[in-house]
PDB file of N, CA and C in Angstrom:
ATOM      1  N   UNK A   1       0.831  -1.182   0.000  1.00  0.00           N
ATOM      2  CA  UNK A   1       0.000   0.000   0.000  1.00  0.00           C
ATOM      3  C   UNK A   1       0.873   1.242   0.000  1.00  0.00           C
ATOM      4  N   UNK A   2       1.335   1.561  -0.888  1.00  0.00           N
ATOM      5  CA  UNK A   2       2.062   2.877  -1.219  1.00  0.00           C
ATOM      6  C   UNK A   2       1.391   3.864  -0.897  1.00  0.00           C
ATOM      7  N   UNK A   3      -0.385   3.943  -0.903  1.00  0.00           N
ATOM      8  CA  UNK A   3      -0.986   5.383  -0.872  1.00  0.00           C
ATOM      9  C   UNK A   3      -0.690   6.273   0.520  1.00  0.00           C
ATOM     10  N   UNK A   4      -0.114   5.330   1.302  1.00  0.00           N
ATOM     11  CA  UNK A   4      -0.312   6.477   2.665  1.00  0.00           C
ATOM     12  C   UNK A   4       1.404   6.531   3.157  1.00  0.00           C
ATOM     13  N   UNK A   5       2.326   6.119   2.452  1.00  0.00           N
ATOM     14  CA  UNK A   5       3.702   6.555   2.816  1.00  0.00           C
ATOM     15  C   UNK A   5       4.182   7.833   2.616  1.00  0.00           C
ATOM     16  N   UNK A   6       5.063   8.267   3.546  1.00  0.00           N
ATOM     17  CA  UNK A   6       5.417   9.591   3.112  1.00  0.00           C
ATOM     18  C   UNK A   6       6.239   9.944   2.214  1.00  0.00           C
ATOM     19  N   UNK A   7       7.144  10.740   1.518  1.00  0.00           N
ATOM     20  CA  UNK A   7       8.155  10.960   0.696  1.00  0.00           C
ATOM     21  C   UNK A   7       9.264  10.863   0.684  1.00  0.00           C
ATOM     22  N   UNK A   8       9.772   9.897   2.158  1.00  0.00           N
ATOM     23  CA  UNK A   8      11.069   9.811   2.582  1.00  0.00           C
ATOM     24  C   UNK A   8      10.807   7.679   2.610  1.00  0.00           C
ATOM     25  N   UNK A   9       9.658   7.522   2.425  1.00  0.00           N
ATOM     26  CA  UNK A   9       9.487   5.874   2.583  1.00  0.00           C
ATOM     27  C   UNK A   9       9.275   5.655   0.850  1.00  0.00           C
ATOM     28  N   UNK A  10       9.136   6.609   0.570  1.00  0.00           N
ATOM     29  CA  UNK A  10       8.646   6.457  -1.406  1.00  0.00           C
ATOM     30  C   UNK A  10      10.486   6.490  -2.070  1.00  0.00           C
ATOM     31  N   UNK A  11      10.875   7.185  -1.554  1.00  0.00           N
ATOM     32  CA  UNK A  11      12.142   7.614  -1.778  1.00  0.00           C
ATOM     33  C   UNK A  11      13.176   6.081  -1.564  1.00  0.00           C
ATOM     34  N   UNK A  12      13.440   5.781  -0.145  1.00  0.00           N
ATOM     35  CA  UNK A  12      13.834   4.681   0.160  1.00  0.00           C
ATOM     36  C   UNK A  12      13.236   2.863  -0.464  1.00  0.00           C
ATOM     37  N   UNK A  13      11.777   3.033  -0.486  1.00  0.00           N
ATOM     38  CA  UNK A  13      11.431   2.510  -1.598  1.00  0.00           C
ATOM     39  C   UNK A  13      11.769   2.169  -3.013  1.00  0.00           C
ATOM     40  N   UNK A  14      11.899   3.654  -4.066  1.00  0.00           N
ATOM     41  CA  UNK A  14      12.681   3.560  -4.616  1.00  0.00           C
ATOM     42  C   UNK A  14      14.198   3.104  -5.134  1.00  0.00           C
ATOM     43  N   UNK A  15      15.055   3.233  -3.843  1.00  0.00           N
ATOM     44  CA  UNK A  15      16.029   2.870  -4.068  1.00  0.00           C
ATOM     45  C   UNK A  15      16.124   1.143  -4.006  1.00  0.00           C
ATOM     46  N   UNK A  16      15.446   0.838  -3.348  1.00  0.00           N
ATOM     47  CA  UNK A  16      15.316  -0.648  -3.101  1.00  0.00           C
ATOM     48  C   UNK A  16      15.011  -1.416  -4.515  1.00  0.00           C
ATOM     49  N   UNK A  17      14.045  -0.526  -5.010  1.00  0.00           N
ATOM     50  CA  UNK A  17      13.144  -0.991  -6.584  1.00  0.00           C
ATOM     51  C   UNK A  17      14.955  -0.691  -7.233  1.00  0.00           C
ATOM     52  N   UNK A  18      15.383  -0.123  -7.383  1.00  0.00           N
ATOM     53  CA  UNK A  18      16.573  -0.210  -8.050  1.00  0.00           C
ATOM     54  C   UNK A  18      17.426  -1.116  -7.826  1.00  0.00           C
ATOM     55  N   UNK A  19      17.751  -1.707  -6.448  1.00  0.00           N
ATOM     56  CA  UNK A  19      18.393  -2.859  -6.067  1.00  0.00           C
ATOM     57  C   UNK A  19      17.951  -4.245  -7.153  1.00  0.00           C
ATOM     58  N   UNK A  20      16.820  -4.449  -6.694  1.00  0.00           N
ATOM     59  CA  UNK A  20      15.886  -5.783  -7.086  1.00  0.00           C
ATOM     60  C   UNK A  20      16.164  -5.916  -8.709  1.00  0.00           C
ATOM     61  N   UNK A  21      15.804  -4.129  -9.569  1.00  0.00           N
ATOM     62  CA  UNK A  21      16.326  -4.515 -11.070  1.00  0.00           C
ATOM     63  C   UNK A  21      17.803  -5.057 -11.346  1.00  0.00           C
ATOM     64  N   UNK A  22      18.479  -4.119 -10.587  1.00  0.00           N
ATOM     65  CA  UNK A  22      19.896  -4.423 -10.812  1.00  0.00           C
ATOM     66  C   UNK A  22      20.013  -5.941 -10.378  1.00  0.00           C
ATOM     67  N   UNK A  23      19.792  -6.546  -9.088  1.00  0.00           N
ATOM     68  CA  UNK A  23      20.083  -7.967  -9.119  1.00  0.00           C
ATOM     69  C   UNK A  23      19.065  -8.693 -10.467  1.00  0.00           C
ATOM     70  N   UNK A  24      18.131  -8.401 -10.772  1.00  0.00           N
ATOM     71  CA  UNK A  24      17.132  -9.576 -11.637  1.00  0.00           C
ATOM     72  C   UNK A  24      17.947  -9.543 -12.956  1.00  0.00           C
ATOM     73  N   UNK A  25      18.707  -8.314 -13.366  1.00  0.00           N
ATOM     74  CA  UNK A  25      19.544  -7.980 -14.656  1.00  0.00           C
ATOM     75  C   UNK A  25      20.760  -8.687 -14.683  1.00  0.00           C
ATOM     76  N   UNK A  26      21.524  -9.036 -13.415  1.00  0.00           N
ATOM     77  CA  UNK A  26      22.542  -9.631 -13.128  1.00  0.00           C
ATOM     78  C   UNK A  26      23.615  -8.374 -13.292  1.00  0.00           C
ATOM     79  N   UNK A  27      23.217  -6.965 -12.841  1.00  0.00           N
ATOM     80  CA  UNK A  27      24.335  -5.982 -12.593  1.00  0.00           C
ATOM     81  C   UNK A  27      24.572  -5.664 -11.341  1.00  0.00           C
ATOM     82  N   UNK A  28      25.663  -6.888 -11.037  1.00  0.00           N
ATOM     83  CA  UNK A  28      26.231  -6.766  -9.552  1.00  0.00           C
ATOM     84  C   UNK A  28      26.974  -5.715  -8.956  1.00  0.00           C
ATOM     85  N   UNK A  29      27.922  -5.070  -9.379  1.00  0.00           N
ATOM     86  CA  UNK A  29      28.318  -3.862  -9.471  1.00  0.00           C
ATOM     87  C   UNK A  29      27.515  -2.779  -8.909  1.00  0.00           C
ATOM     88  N   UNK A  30      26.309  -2.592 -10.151  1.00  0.00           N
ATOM     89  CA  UNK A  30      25.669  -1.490  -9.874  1.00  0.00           C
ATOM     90  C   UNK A  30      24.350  -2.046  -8.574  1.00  0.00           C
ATOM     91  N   UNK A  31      23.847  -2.999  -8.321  1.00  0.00           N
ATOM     92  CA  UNK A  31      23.536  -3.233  -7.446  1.00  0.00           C
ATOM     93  C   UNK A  31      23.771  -3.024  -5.921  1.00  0.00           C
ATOM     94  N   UNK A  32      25.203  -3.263  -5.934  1.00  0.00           N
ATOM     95  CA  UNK A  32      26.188  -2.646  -4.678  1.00  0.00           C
ATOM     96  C   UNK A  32      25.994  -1.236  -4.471  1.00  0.00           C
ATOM     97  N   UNK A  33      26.290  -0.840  -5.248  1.00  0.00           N
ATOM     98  CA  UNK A  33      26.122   0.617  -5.322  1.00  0.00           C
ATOM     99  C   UNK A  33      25.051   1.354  -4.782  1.00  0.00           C
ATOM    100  N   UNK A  34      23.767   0.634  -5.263  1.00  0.00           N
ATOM    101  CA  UNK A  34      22.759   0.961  -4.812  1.00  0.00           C
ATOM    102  C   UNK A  34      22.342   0.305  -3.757  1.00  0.00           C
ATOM    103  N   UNK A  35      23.267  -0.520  -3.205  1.00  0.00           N
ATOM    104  CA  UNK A  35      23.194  -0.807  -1.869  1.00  0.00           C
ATOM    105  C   UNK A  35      23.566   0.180  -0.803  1.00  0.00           C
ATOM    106  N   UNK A  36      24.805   0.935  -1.263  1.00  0.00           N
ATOM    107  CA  UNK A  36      25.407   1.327  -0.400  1.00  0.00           C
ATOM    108  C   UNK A  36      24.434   2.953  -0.733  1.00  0.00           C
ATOM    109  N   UNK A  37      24.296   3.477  -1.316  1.00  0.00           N
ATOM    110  CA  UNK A  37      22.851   4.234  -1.379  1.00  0.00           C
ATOM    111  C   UNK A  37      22.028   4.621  -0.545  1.00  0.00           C
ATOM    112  N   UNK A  38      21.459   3.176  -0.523  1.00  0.00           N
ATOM    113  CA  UNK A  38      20.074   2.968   0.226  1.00  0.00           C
ATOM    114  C   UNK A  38      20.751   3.164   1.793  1.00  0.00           C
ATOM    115  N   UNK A  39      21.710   1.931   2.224  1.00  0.00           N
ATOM    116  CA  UNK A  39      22.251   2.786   3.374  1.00  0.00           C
ATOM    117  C   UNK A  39      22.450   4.033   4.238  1.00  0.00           C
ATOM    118  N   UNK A  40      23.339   5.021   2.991  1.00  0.00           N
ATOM    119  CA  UNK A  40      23.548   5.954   3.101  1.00  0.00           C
ATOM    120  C   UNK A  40      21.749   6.603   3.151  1.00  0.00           C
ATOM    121  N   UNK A  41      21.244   6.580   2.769  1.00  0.00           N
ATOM    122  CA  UNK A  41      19.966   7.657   2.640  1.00  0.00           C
ATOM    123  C   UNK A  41      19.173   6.962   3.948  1.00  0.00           C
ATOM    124  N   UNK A  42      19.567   6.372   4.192  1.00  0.00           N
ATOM    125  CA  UNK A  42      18.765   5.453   5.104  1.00  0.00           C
ATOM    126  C   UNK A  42      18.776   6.085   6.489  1.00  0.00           C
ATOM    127  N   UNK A  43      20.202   6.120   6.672  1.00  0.00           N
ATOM    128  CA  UNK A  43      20.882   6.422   7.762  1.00  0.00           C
ATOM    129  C   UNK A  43      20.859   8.202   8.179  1.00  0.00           C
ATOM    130  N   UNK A  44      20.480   8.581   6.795  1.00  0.00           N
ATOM    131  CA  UNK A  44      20.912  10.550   6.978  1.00  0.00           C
ATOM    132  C   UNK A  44      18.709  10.163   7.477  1.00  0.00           C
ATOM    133  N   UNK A  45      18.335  10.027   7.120  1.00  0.00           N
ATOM    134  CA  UNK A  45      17.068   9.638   7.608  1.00  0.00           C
ATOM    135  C   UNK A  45      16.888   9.337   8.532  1.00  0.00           C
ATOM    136  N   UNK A  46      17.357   8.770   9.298  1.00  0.00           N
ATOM    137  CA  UNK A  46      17.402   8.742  10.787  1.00  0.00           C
ATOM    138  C   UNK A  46      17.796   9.546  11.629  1.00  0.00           C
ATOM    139  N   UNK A  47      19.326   9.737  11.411  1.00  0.00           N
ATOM    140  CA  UNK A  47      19.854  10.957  11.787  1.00  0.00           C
ATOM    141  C   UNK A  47      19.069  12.672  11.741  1.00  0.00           C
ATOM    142  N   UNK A  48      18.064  12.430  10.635  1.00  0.00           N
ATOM    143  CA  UNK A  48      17.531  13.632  10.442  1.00  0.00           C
ATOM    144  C   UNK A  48      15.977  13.808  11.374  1.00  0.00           C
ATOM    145  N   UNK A  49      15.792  12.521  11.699  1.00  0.00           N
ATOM    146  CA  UNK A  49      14.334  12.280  12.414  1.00  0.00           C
ATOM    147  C   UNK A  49      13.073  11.997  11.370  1.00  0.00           C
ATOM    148  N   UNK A  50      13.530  11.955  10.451  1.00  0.00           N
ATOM    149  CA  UNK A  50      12.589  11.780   9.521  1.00  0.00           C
ATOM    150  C   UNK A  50      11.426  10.374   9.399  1.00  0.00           C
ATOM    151  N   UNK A  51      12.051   9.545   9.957  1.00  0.00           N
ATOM    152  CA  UNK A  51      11.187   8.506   9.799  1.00  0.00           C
ATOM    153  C   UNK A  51      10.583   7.724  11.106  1.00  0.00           C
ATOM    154  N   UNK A  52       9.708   7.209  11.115  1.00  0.00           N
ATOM    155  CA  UNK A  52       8.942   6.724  12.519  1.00  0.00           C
ATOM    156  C   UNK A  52       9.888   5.789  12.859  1.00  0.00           C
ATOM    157  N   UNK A  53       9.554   5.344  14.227  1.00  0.00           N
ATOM    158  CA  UNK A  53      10.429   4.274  15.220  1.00  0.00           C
ATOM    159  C   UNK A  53       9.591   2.518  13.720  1.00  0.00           C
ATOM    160  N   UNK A  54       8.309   2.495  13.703  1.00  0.00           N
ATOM    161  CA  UNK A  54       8.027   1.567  13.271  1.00  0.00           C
ATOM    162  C   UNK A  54       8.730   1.099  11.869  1.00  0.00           C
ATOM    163  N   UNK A  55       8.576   2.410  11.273  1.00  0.00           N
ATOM    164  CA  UNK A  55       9.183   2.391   9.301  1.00  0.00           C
ATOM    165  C   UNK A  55      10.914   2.088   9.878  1.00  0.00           C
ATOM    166  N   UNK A  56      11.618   3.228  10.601  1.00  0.00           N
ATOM    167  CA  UNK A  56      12.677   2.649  10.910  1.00  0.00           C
ATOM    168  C   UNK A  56      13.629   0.917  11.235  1.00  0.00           C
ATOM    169  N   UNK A  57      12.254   0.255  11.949  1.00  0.00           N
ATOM    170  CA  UNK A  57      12.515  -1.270  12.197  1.00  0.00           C
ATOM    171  C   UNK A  57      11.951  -2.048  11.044  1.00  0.00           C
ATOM    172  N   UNK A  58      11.514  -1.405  10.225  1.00  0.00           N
ATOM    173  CA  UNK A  58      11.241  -1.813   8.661  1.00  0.00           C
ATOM    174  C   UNK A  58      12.269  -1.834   7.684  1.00  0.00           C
ATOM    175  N   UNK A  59      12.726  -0.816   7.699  1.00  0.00           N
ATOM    176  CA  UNK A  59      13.633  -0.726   6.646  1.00  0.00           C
ATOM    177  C   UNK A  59      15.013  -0.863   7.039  1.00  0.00           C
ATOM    178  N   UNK A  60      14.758  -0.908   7.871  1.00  0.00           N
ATOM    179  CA  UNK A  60      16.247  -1.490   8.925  1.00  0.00           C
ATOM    180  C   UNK A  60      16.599  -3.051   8.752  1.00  0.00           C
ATOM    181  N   UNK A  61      15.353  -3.502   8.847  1.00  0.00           N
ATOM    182  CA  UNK A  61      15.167  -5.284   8.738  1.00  0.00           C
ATOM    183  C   UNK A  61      15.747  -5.270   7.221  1.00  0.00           C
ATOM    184  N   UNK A  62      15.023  -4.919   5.975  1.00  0.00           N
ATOM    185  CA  UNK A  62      14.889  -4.715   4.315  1.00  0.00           C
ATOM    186  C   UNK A  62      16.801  -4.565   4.251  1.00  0.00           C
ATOM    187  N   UNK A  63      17.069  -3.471   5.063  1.00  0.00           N
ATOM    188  CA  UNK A  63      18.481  -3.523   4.469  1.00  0.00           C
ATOM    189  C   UNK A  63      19.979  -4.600   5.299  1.00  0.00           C
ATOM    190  N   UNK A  64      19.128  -5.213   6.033  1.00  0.00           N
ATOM    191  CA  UNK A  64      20.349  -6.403   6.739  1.00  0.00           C
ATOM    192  C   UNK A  64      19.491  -7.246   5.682  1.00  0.00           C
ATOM    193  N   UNK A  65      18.374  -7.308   5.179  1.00  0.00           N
ATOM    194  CA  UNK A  65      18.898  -8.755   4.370  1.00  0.00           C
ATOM    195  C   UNK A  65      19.211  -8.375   3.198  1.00  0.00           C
ATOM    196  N   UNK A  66      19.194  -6.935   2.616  1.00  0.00           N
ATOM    197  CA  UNK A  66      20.150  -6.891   1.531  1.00  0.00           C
ATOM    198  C   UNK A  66      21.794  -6.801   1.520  1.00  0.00           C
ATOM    199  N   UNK A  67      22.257  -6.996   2.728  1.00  0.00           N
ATOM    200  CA  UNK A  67      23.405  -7.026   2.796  1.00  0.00           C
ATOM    201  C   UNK A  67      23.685  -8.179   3.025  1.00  0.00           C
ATOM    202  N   UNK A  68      22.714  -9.195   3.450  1.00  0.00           N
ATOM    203  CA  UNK A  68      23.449 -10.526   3.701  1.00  0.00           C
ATOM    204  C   UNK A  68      23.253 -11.388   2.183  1.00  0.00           C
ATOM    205  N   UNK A  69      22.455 -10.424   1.744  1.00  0.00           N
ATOM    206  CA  UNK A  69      21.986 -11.280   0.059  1.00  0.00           C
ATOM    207  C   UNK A  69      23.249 -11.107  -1.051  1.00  0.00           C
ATOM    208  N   UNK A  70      23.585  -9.807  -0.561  1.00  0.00           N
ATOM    209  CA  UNK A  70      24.647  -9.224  -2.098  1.00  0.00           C
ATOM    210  C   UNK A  70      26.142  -9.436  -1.210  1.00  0.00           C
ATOM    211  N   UNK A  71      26.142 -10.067  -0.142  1.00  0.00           N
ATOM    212  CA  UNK A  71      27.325 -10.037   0.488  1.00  0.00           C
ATOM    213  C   UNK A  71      28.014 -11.172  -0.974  1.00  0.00           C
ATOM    214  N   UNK A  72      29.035 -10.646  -1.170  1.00  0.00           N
ATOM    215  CA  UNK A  72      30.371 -11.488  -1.854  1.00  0.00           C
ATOM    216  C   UNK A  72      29.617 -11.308  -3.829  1.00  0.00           C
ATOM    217  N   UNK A  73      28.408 -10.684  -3.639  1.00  0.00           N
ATOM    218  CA  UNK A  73      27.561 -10.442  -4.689  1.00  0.00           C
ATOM    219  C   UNK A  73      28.635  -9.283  -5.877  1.00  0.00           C
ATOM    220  N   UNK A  74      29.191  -9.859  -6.607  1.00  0.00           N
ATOM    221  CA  UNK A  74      30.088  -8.903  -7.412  1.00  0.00           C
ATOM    222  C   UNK A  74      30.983  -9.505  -8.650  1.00  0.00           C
ATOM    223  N   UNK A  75      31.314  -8.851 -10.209  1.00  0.00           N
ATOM    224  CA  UNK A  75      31.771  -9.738 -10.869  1.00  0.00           C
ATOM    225  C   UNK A  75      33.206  -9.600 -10.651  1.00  0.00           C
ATOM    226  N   UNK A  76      34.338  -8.718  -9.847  1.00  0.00           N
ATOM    227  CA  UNK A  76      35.302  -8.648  -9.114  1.00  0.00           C
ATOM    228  C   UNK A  76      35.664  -9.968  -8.644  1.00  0.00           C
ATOM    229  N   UNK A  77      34.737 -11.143  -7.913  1.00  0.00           N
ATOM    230  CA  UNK A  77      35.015 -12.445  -8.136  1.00  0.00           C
ATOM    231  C   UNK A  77      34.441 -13.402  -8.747  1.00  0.00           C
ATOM    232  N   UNK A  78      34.605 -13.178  -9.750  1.00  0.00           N
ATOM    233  CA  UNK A  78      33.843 -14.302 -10.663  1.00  0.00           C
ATOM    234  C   UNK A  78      35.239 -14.651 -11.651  1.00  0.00           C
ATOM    235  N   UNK A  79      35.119 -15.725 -11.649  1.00  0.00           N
ATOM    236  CA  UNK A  79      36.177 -16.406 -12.522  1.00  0.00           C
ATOM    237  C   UNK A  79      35.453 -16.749 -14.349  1.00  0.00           C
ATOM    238  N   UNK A  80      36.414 -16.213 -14.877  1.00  0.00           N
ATOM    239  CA  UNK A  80      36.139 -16.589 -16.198  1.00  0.00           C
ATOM    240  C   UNK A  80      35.758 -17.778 -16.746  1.00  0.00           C
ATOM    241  N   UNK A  81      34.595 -18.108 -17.572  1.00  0.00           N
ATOM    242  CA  UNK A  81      34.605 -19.516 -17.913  1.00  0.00           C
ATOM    243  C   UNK A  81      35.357 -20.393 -18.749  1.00  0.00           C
ATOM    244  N   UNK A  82      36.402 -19.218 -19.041  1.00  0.00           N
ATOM    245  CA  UNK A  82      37.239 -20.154 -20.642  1.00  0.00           C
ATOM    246  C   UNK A  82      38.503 -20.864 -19.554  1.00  0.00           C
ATOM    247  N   UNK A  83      38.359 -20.416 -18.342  1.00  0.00           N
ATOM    248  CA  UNK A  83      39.711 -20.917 -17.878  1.00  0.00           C
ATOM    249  C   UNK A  83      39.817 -21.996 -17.127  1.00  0.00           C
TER     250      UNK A  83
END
């Protein structure tokens, strides 16, 4: 139910919707990236008071399992197949 979030949960939202393409595309790289993103915006969001105690233990949960998902998630180790 998107209709009743505010513009800082649409926002963080967003960035997440960018995660999910980037992993379904297989752009690990840029996935990270937008990991570390979502973090970052996550965190100035808190720091700023912006978001409730409840949305906070929401999106708090959303981003430990995107870090335990994309952990080692990168083509930095991926071995070539010709070799």
């Amino acid at each position: 139910m998107g209709l009743f979030k505010n513009k800082y949960e649409r926002e963080l939202d967003a960035i997440i919707f960018k995660i999910e393409m980037n992993m379904s595309n297989n752009y690990k790289d840029n996935a990270q990236m937008d990991l570390q993103d979502f973090e970052d915006t996550f965190k100035e969001l808190c720091i700023q008071g912006k978001l409730k105690e409840k949305t906070k233990l929401k999106y708090e949960s959303i981003l430990e399992t995107y870090r335990i998902k994309l952990k080692g998630y990168t083509h930095k180790d991926q071995k070539p197949y010709w070799t």
